[in-house]
PDB file of N, CA and C in Angstrom:
ATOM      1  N   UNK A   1       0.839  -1.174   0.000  1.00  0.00           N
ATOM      2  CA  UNK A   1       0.000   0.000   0.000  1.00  0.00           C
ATOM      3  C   UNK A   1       0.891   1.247   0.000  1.00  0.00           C
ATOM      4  N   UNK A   2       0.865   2.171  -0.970  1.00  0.00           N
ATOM      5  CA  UNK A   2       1.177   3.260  -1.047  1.00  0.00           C
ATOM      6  C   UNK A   2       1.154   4.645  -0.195  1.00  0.00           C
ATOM      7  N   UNK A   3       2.011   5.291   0.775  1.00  0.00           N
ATOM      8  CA  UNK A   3       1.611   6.532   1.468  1.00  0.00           C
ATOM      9  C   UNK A   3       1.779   7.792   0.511  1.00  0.00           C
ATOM     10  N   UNK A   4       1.212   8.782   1.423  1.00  0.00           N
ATOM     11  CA  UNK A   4       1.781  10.038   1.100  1.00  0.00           C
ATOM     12  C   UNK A   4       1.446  10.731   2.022  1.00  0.00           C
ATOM     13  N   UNK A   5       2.255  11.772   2.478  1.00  0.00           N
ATOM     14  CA  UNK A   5       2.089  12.823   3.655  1.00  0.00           C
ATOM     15  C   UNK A   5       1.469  14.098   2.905  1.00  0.00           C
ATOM     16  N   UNK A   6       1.152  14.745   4.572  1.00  0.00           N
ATOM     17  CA  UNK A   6       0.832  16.444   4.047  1.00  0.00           C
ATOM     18  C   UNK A   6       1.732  16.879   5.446  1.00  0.00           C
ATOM     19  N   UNK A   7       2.401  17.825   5.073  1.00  0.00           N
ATOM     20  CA  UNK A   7       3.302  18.152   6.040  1.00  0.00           C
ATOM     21  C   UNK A   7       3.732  20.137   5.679  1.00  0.00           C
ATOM     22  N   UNK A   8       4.448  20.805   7.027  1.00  0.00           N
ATOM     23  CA  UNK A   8       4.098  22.146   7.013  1.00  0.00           C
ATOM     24  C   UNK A   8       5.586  22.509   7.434  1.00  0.00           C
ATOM     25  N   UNK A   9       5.807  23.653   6.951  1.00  0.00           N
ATOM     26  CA  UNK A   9       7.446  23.970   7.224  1.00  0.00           C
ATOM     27  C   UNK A   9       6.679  25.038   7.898  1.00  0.00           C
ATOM     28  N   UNK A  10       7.582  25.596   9.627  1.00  0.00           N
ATOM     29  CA  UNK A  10       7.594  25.685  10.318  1.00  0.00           C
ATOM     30  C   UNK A  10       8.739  26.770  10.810  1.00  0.00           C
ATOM     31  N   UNK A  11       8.870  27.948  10.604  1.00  0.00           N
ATOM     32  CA  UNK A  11       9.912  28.957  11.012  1.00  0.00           C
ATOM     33  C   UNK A  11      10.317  28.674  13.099  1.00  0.00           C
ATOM     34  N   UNK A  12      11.333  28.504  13.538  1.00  0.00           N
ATOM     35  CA  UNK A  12      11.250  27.907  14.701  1.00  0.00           C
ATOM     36  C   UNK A  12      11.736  29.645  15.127  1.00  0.00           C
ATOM     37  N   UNK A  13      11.757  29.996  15.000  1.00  0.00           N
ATOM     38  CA  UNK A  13      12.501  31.432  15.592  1.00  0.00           C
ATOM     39  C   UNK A  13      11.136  32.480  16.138  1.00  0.00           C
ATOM     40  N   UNK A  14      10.226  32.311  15.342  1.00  0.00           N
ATOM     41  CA  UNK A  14       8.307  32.491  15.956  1.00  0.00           C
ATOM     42  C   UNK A  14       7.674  32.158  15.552  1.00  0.00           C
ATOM     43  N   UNK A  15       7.499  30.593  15.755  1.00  0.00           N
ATOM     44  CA  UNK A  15       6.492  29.301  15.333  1.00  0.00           C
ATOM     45  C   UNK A  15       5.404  29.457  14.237  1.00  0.00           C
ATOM     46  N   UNK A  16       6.144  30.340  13.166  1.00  0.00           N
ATOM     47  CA  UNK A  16       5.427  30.626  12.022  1.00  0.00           C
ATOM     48  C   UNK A  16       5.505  29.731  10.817  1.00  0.00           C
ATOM     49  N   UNK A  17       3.881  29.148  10.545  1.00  0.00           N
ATOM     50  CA  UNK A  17       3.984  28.086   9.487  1.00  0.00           C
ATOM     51  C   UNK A  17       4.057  28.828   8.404  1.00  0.00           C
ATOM     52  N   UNK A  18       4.924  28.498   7.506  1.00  0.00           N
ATOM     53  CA  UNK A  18       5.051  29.421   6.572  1.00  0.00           C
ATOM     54  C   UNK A  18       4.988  28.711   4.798  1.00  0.00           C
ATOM     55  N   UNK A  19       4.612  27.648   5.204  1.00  0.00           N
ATOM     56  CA  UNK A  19       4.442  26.381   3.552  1.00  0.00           C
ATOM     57  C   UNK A  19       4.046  25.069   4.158  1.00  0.00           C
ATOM     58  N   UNK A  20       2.875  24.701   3.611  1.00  0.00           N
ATOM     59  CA  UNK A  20       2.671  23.542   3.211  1.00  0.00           C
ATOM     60  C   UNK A  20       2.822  22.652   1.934  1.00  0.00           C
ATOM     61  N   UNK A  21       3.187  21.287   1.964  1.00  0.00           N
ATOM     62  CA  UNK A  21       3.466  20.925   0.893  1.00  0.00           C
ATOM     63  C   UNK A  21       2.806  19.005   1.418  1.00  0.00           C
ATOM     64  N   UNK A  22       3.343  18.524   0.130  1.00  0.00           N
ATOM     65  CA  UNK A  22       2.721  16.837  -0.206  1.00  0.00           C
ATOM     66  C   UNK A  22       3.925  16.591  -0.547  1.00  0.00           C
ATOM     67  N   UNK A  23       4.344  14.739  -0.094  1.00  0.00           N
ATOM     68  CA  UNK A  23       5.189  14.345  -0.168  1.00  0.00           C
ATOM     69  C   UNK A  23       4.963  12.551  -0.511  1.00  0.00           C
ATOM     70  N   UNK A  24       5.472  11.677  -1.354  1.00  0.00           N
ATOM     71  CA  UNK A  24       5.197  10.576  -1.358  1.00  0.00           C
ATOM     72  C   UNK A  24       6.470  10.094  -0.475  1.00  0.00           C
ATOM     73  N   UNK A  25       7.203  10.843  -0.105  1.00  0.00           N
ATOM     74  CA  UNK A  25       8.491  10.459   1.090  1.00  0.00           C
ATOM     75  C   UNK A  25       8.026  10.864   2.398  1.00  0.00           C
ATOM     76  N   UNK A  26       9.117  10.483   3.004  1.00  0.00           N
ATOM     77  CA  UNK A  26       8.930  10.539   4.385  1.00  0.00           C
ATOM     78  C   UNK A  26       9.130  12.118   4.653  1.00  0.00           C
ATOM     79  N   UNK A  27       8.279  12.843   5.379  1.00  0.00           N
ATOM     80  CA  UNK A  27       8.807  14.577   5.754  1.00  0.00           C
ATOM     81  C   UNK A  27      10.076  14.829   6.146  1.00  0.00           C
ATOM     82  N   UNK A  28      10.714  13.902   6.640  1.00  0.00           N
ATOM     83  CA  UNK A  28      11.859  14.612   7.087  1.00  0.00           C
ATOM     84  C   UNK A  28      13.004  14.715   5.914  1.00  0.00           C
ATOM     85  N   UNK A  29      12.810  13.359   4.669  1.00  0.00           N
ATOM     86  CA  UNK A  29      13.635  13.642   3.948  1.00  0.00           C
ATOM     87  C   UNK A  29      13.050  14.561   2.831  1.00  0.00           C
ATOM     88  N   UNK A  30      11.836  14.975   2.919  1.00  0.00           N
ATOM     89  CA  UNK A  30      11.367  16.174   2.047  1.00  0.00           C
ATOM     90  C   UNK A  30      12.092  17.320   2.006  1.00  0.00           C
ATOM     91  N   UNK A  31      12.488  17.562   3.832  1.00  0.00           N
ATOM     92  CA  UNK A  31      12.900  18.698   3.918  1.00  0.00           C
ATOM     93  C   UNK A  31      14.496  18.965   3.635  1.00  0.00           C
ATOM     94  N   UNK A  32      15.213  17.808   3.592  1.00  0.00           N
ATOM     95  CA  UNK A  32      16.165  17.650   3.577  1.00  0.00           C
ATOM     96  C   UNK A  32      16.619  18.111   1.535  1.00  0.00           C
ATOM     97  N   UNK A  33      15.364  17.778   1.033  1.00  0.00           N
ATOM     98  CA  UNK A  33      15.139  18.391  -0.292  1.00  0.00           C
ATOM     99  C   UNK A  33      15.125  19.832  -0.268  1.00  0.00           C
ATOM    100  N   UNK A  34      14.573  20.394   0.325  1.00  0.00           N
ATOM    101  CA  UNK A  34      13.858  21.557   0.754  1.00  0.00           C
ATOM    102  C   UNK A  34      15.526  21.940   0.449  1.00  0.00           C
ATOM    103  N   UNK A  35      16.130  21.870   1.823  1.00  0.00           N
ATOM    104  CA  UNK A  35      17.066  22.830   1.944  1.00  0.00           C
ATOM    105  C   UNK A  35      18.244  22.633   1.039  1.00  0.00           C
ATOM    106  N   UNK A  36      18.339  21.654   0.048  1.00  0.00           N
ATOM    107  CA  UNK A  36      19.169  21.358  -0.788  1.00  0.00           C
ATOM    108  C   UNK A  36      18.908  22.666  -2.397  1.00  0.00           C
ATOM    109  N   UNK A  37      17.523  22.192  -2.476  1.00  0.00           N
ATOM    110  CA  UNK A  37      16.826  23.252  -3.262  1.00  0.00           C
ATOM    111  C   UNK A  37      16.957  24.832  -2.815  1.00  0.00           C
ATOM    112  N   UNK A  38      16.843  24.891  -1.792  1.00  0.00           N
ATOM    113  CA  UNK A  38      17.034  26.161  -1.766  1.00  0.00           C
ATOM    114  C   UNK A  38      18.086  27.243  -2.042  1.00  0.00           C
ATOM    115  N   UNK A  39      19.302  26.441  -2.179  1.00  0.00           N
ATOM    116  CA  UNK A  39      20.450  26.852  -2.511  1.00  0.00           C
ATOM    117  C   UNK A  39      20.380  27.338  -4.450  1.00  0.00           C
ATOM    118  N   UNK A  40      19.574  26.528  -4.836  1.00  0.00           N
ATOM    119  CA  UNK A  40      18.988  26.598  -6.036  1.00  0.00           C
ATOM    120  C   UNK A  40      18.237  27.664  -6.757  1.00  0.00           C
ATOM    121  N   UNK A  41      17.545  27.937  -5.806  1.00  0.00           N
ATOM    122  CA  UNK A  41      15.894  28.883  -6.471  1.00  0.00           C
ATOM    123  C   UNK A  41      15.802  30.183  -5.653  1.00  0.00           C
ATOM    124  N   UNK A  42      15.339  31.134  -6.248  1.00  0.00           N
ATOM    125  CA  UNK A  42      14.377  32.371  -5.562  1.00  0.00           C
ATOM    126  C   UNK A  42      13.217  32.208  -5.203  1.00  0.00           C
ATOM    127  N   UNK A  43      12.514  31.056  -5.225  1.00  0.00           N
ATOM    128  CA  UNK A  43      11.150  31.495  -5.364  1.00  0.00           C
ATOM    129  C   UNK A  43      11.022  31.807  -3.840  1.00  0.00           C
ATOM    130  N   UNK A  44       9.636  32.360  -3.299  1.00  0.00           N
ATOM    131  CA  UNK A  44       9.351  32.746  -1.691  1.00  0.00           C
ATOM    132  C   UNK A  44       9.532  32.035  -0.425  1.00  0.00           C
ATOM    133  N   UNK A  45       9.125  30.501  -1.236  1.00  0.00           N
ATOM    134  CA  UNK A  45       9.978  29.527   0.168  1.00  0.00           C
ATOM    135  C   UNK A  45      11.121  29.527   0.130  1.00  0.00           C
ATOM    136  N   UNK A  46      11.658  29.179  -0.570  1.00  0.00           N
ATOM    137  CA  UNK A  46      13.023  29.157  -0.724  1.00  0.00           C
ATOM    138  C   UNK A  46      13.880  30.063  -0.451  1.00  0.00           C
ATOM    139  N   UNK A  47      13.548  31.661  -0.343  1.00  0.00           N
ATOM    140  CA  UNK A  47      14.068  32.579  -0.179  1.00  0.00           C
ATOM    141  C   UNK A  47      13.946  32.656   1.317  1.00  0.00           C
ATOM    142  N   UNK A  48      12.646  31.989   2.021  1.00  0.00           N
ATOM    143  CA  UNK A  48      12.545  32.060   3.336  1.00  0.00           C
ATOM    144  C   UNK A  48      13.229  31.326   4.086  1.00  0.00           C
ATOM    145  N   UNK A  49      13.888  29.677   3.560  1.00  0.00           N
ATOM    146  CA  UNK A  49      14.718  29.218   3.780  1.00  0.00           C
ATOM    147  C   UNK A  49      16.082  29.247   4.018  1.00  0.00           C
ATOM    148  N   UNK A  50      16.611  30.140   2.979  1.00  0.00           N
ATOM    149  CA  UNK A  50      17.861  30.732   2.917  1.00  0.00           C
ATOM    150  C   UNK A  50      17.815  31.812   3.725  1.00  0.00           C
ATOM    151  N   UNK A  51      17.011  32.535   4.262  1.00  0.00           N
ATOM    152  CA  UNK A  51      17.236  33.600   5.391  1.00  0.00           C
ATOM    153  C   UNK A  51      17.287  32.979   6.734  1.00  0.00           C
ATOM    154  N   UNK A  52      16.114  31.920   6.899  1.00  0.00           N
ATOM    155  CA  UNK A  52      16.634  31.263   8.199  1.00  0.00           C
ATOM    156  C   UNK A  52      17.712  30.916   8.101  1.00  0.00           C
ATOM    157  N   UNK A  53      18.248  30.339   7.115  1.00  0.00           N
ATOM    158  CA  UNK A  53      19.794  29.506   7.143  1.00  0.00           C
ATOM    159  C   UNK A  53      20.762  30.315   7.526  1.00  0.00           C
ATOM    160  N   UNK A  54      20.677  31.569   6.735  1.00  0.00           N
ATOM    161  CA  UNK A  54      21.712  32.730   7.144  1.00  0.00           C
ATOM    162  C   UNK A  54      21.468  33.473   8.455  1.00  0.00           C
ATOM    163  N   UNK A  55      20.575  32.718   9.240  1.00  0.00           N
ATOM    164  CA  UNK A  55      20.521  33.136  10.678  1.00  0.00           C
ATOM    165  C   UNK A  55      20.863  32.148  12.228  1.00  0.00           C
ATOM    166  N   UNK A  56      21.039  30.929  11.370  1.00  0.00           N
ATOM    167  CA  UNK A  56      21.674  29.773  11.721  1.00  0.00           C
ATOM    168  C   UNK A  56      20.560  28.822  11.943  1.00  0.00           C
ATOM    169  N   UNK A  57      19.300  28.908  11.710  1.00  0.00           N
ATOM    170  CA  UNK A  57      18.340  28.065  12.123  1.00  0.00           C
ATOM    171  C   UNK A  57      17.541  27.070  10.513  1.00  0.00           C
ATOM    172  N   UNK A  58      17.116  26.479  10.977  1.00  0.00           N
ATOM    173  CA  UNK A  58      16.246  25.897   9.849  1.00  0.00           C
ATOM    174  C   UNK A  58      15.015  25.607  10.138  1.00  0.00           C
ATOM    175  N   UNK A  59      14.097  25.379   9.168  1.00  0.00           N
ATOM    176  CA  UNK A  59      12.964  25.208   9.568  1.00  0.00           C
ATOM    177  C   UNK A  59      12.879  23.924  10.368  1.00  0.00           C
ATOM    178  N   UNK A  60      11.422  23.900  11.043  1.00  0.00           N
ATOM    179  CA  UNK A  60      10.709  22.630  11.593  1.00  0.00           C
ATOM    180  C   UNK A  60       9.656  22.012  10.866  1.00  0.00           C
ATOM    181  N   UNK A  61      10.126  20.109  10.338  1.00  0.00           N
ATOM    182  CA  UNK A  61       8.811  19.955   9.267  1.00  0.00           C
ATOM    183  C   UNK A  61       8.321  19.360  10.553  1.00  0.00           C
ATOM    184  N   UNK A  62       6.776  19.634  10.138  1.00  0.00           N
ATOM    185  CA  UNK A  62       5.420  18.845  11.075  1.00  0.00           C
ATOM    186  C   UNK A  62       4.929  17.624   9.920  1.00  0.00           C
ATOM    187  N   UNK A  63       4.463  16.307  10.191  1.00  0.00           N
ATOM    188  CA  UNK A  63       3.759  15.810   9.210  1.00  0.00           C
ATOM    189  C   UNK A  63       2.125  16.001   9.610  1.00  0.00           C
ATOM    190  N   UNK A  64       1.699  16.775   8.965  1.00  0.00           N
ATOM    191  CA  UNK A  64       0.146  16.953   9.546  1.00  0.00           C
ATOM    192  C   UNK A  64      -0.800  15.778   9.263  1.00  0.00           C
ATOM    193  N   UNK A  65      -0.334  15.089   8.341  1.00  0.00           N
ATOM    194  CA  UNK A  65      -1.625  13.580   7.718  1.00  0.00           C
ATOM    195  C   UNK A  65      -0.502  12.894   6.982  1.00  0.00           C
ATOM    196  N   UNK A  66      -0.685  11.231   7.243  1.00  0.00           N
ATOM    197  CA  UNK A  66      -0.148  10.309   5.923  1.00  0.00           C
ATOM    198  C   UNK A  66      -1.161   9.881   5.824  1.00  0.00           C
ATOM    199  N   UNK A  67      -1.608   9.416   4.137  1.00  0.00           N
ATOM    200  CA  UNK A  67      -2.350   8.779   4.218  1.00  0.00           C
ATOM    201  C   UNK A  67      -2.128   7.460   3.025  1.00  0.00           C
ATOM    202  N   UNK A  68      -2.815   6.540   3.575  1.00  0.00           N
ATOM    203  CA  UNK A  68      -2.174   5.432   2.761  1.00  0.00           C
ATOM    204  C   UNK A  68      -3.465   5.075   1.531  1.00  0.00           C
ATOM    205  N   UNK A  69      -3.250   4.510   0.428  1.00  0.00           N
ATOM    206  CA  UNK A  69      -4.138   3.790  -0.974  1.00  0.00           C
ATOM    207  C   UNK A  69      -3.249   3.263  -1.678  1.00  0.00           C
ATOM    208  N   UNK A  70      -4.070   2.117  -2.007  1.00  0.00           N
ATOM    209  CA  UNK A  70      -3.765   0.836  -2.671  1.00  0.00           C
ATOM    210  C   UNK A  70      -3.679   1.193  -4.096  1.00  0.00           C
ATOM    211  N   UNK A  71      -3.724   2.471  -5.157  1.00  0.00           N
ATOM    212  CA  UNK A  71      -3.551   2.663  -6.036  1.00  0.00           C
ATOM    213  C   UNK A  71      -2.484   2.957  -6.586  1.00  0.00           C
ATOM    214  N   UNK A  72      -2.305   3.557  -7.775  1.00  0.00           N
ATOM    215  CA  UNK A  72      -0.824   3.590  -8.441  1.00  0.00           C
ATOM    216  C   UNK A  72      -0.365   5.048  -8.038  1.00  0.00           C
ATOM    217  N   UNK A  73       1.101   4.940  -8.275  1.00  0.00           N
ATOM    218  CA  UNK A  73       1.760   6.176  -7.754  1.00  0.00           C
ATOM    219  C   UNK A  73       1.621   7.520  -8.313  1.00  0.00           C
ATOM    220  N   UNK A  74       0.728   7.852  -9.542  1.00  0.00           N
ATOM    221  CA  UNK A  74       0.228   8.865 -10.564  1.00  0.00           C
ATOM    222  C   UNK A  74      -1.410   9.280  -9.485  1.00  0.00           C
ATOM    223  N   UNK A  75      -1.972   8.133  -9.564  1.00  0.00           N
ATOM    224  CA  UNK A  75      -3.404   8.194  -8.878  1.00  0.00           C
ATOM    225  C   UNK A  75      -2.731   8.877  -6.898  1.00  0.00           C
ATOM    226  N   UNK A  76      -1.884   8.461  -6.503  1.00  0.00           N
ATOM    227  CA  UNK A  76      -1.583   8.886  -5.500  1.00  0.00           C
ATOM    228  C   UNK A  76      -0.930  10.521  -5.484  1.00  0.00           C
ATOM    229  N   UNK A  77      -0.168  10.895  -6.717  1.00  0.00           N
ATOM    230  CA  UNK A  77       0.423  12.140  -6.406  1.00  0.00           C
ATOM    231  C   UNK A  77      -0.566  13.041  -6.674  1.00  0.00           C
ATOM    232  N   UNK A  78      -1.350  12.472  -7.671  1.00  0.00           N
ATOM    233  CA  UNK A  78      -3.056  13.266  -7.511  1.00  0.00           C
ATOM    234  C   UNK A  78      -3.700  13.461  -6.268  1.00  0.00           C
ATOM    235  N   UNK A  79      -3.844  12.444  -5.729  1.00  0.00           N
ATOM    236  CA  UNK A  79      -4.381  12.890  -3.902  1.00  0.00           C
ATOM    237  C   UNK A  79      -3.648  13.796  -3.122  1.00  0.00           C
ATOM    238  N   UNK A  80      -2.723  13.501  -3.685  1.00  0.00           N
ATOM    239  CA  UNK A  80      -1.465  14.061  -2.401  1.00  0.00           C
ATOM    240  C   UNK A  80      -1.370  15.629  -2.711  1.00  0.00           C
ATOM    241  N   UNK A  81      -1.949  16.039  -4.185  1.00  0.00           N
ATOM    242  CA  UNK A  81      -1.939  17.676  -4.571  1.00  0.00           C
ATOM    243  C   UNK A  81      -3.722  17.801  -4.117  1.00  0.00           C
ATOM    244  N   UNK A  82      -4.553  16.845  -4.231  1.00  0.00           N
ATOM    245  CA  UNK A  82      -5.853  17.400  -3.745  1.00  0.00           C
ATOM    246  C   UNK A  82      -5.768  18.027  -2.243  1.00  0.00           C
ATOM    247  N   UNK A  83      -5.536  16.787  -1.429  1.00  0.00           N
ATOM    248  CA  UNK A  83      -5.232  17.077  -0.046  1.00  0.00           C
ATOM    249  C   UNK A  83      -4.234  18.204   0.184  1.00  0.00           C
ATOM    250  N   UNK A  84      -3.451  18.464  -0.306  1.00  0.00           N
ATOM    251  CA  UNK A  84      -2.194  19.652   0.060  1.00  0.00           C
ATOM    252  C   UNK A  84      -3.185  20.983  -0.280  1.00  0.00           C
ATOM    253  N   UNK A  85      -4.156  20.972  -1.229  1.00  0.00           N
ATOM    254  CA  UNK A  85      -4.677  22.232  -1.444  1.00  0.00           C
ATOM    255  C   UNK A  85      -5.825  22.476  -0.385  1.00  0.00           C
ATOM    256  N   UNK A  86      -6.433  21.374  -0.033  1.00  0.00           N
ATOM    257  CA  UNK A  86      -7.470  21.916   1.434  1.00  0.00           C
ATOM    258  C   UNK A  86      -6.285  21.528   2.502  1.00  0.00           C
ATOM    259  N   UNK A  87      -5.366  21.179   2.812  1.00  0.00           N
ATOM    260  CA  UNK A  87      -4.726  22.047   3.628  1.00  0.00           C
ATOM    261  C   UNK A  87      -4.231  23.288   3.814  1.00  0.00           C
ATOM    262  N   UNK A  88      -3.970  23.546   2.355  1.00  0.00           N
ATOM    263  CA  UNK A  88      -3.252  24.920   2.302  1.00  0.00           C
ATOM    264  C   UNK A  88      -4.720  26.023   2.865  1.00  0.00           C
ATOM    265  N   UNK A  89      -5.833  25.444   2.384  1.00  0.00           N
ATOM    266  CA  UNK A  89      -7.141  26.651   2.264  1.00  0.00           C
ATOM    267  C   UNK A  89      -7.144  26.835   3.981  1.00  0.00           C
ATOM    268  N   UNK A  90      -6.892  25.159   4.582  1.00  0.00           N
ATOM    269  CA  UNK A  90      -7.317  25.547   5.915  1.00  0.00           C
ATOM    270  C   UNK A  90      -6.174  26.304   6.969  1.00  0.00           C
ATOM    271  N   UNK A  91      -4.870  25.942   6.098  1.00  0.00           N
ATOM    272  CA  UNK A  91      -3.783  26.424   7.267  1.00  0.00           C
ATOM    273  C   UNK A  91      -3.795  28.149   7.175  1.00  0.00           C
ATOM    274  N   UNK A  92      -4.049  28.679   5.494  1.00  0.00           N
ATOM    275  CA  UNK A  92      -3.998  30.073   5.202  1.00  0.00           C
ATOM    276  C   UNK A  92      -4.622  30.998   6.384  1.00  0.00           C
ATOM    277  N   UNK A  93      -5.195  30.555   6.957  1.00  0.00           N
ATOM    278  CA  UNK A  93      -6.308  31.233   7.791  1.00  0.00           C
ATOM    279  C   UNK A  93      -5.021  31.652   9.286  1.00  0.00           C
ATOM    280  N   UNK A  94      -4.160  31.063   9.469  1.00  0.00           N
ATOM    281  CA  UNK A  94      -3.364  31.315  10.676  1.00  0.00           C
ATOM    282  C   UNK A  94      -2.121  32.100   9.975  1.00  0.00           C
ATOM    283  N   UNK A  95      -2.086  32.644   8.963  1.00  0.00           N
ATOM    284  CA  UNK A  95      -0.799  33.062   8.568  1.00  0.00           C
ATOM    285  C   UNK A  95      -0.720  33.586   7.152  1.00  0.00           C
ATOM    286  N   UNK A  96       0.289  33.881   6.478  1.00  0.00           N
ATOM    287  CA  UNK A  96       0.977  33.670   5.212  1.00  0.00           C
ATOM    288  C   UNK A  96       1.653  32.706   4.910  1.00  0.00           C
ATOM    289  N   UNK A  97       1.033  31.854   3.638  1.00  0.00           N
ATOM    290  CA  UNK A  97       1.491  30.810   3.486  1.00  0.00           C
ATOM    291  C   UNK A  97       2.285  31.041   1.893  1.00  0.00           C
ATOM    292  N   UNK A  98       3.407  30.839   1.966  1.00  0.00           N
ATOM    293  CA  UNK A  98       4.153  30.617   0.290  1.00  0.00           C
ATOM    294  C   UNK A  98       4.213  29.935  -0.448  1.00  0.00           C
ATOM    295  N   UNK A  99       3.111  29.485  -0.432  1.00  0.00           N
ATOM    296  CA  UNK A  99       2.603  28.173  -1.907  1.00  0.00           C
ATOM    297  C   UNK A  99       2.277  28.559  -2.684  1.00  0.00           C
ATOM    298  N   UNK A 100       2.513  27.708  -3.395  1.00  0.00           N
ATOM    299  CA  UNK A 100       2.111  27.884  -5.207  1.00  0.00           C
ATOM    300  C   UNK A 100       0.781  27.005  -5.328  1.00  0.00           C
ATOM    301  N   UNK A 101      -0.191  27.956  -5.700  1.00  0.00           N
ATOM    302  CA  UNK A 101      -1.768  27.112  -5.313  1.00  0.00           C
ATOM    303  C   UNK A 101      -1.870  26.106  -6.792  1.00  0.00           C
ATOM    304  N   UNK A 102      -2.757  24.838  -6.332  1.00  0.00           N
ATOM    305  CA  UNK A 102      -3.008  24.283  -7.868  1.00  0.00           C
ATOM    306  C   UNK A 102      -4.649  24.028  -7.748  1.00  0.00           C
ATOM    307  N   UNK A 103      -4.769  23.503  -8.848  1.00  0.00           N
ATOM    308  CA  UNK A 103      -6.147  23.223  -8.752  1.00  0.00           C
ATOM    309  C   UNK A 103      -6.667  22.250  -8.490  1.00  0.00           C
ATOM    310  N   UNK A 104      -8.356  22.334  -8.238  1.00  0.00           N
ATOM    311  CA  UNK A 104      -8.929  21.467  -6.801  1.00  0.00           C
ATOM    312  C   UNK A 104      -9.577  20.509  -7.749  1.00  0.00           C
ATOM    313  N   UNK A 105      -9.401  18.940  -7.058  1.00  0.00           N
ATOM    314  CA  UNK A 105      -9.703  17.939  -7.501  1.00  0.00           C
ATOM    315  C   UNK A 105     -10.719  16.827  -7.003  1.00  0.00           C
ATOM    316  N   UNK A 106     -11.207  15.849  -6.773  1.00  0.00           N
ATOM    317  CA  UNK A 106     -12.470  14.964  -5.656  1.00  0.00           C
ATOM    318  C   UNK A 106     -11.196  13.821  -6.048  1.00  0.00           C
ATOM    319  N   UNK A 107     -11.288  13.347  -5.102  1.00  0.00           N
ATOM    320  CA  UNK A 107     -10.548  12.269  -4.613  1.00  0.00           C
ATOM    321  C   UNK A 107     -10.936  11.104  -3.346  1.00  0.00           C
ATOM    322  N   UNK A 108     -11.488  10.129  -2.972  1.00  0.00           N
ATOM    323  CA  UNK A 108     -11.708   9.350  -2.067  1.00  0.00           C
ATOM    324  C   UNK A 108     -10.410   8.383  -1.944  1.00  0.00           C
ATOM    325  N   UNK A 109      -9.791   8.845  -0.432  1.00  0.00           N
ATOM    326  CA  UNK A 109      -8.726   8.477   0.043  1.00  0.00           C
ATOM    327  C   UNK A 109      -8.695   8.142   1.979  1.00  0.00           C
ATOM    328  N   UNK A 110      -8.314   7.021   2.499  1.00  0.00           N
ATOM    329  CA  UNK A 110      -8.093   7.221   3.650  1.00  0.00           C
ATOM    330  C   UNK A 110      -7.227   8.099   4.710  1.00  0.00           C
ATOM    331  N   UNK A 111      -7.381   8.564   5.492  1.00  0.00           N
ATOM    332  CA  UNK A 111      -6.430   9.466   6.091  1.00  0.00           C
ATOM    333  C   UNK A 111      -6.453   8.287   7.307  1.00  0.00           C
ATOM    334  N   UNK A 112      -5.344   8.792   7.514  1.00  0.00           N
ATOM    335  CA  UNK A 112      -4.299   7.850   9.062  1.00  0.00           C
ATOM    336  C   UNK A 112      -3.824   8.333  10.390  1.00  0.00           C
ATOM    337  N   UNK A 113      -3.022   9.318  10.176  1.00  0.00           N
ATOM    338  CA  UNK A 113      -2.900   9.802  11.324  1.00  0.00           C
ATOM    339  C   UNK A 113      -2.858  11.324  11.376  1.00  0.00           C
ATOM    340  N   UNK A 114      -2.045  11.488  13.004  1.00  0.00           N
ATOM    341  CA  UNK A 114      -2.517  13.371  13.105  1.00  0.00           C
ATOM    342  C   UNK A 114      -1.354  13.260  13.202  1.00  0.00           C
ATOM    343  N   UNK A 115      -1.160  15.258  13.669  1.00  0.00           N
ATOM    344  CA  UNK A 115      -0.133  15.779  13.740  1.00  0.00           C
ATOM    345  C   UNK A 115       1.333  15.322  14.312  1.00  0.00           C
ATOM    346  N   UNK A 116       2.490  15.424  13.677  1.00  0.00           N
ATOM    347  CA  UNK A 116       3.621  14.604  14.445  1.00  0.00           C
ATOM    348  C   UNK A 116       4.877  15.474  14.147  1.00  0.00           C
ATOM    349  N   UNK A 117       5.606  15.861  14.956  1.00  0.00           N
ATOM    350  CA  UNK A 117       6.788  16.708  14.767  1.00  0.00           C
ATOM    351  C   UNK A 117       7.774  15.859  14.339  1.00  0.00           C
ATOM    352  N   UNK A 118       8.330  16.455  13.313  1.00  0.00           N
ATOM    353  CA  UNK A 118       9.256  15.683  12.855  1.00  0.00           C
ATOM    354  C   UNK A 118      11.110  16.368  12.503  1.00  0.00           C
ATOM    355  N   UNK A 119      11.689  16.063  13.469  1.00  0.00           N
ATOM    356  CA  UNK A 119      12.866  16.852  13.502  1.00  0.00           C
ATOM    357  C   UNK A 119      14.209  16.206  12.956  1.00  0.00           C
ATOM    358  N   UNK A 120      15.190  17.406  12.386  1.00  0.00           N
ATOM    359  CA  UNK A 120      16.472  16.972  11.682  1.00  0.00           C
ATOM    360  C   UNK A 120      17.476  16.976  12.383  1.00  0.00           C
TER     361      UNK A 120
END
């Protein structure tokens, strides 16, 4: 059976969520992407990344949901962008979030678990 997370980068300097994203990996090595990429790109996370970095800190990933289906890994990265976008709708509400929005899809999928800190 196939997972995928929804998980939230996390400014630790004033517990500001500042991106959510979907992952068919485990969050912690997402982020470990994250900060590899960031050395890479301008875009707004990334730029937010590289300022924590240049302040000596890094973010904190949370995994907010895995959820597991027995379907193929195309049918799964589809869930995994449905679900990331009603997270994003619901996390927006506590903050500024720097995502790149996509569009909304119906999907019937199990969800598994809750919130879990997940540290590097």
């Amino acid at each position: 059976m196939a997972k995928f997370y929804i998980y939230a980068l996390i400014d630790p300097t004033n517990n500001e969520l500042f991106y959510i994203g979907q992952t068919t990996i485990r969050p912690h090595y997402r982020m470990i992407n994250h900060l590899s990429a960031a050395k890479k790109s301008d875009s707004p996370v990334y730029t937010r990344i590289k300022d924590m970095i240049s302040r000596g800190v890094r973010p904190i990933v949370y995994s907010l949901k895995r959820f597991e289906s027995d379907l193929c890994t195309i049918t799964n990265e589809k869930h995994g962008l449905y679900f990331e976008k009603i997270f994003i709708k619901e996390y927006s509400q506590l903050g500024t979030l720097l995502n790149i929005q996509r569009t909304e899809r119906r999907y019937n999928i199990k969800m598994v678990n809750t919130l879990s800190k997940v540290m590097l």
